[in-house]
N, C-alpha and C. Protein backbone atom coordinates (compact mmCIF):
# COMPACT_ATOMS: atom_id res chain seq x y z
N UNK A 1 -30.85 1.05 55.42
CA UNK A 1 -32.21 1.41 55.72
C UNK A 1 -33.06 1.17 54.48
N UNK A 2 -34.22 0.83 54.86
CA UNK A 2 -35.39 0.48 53.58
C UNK A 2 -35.72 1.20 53.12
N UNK A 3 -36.78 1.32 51.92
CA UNK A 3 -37.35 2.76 51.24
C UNK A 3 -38.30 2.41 51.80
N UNK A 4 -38.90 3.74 51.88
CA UNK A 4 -40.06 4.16 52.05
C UNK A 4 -41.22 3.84 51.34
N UNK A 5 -41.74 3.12 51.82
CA UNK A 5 -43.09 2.56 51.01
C UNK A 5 -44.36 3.76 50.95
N UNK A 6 -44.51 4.41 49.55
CA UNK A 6 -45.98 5.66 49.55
C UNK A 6 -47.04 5.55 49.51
N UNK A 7 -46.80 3.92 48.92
CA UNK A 7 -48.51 3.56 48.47
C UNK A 7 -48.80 1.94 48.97
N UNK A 8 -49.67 1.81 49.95
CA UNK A 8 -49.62 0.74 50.99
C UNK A 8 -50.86 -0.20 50.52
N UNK A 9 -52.05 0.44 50.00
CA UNK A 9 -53.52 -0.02 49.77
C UNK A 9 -53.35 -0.26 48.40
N UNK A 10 -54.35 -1.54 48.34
CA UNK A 10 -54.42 -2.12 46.51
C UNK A 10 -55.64 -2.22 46.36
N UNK A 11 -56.35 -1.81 45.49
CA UNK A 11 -57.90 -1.71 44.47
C UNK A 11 -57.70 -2.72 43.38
N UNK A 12 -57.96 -3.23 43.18
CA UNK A 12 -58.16 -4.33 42.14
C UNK A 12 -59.22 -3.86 41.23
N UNK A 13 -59.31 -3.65 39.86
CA UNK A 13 -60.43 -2.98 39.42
C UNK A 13 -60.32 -4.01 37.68
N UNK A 14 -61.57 -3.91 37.05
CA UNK A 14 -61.53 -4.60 35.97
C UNK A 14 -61.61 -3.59 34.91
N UNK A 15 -60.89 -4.28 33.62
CA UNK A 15 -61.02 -3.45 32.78
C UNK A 15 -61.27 -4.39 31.38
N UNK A 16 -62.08 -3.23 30.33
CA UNK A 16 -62.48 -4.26 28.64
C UNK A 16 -61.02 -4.24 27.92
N UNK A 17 -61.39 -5.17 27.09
CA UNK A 17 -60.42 -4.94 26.16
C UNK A 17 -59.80 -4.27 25.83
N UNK A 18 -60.62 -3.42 25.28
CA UNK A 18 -60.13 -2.04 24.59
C UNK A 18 -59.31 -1.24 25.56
N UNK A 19 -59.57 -1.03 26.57
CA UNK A 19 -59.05 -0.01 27.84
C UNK A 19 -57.76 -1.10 28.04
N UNK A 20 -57.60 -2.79 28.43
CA UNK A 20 -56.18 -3.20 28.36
C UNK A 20 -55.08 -2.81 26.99
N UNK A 21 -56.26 -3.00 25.60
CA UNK A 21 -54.70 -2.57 24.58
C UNK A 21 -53.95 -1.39 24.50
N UNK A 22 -55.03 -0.34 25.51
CA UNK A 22 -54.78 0.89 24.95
C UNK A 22 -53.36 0.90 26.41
N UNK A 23 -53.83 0.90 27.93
CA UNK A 23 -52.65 0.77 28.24
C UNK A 23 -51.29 0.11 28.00
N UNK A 24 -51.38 -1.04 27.28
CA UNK A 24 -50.31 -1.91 26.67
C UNK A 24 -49.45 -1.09 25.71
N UNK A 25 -50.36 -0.60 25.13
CA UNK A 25 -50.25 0.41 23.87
C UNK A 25 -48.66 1.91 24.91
N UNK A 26 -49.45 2.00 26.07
CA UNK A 26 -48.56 3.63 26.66
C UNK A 26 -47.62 2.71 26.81
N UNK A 27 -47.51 1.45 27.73
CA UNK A 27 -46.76 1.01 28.24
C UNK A 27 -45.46 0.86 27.29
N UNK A 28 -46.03 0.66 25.58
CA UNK A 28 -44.79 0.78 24.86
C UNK A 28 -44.36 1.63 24.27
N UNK A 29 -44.74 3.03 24.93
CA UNK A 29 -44.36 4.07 24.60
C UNK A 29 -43.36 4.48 25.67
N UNK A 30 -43.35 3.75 27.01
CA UNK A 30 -41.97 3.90 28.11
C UNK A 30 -43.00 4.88 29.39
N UNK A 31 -44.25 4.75 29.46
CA UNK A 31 -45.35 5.55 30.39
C UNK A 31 -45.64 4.41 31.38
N UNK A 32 -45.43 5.14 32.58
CA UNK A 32 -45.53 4.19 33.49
C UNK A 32 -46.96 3.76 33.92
N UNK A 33 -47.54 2.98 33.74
CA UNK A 33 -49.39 2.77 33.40
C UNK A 33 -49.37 3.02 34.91
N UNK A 34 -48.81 2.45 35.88
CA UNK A 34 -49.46 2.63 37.30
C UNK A 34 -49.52 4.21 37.63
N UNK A 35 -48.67 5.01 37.37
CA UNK A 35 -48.75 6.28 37.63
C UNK A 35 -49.69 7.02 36.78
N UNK A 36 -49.79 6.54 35.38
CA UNK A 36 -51.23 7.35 35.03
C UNK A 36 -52.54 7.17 35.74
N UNK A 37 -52.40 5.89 36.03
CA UNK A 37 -54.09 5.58 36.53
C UNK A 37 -54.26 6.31 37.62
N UNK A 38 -52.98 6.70 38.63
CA UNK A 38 -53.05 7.36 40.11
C UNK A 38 -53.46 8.78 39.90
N UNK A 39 -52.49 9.39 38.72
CA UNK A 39 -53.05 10.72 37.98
C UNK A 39 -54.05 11.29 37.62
N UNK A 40 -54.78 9.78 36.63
CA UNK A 40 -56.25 9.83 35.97
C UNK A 40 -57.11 10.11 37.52
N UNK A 41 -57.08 9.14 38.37
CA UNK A 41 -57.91 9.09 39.90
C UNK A 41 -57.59 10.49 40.37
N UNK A 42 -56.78 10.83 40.49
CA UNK A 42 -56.14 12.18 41.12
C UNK A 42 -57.43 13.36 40.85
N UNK A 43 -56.97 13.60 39.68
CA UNK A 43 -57.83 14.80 38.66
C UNK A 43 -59.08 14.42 38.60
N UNK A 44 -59.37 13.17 38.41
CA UNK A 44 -61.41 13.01 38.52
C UNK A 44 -61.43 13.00 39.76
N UNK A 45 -60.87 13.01 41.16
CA UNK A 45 -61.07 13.14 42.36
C UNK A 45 -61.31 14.66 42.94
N UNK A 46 -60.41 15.32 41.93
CA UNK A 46 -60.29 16.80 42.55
C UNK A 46 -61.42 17.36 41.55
N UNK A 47 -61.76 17.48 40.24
CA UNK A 47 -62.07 17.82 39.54
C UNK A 47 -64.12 17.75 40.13
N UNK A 48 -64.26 16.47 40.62
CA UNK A 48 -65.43 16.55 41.28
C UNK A 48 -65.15 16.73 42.35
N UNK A 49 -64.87 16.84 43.50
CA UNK A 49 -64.98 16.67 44.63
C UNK A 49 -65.90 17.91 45.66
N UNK A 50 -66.52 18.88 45.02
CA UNK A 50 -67.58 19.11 45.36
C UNK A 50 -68.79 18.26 45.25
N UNK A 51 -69.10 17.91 44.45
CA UNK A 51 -70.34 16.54 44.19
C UNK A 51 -69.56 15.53 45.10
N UNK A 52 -68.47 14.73 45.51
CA UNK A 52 -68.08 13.74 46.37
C UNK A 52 -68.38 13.97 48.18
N UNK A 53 -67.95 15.40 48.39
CA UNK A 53 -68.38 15.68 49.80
C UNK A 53 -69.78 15.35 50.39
N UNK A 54 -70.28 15.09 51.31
CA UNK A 54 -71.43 14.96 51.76
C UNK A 54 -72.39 16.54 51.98
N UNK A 55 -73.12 16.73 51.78
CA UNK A 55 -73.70 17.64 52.04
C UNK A 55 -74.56 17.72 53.17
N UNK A 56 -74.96 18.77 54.56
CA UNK A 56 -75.36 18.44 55.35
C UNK A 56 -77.52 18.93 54.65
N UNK A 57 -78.13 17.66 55.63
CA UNK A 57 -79.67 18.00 55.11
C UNK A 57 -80.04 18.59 56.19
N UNK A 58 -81.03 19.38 55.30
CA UNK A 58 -81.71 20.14 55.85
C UNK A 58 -83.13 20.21 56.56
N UNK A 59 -83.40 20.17 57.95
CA UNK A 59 -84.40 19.89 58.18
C UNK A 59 -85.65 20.50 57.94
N UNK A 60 -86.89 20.00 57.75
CA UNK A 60 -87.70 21.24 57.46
C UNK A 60 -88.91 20.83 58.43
N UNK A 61 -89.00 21.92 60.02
CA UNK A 61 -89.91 21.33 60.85
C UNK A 61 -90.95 22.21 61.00
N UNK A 62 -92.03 22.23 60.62
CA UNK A 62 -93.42 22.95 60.74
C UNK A 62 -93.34 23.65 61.71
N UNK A 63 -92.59 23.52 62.98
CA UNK A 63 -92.71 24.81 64.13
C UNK A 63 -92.15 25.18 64.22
């Protein structure tokens, strides 16, 4: 039987210089760069996610 595939969708995203040496940099420290970035997304996802929800508007009708 196959494994289980967790993560199906791919984002392609760009990054500067500086932000590639620095992951190159974990990567040779034995840090798995794909799992930080899911982590990093994780925590700025939860961390705002009051500001991310939609908020419902409010109507304002003279009668």
């Amino acid at each position: 039987m196959g494994k289980v595939i967790k993560y199906t969708k791919v984002k392609v995203i760009k990054i500067t210089e500086m932000q590639h040496h620095t992951l190159k940099k974990l990567e040779s420290y034995q840090i798995n760069v794909a799992q930080f970035i899911r982590d990093a997304i994780a925590e700025k996802i939860k961390r705002e996610y009051q500001e991310l929800i939609l908020k419902p508007k409010k109507s304002d009708y003279p009668f």
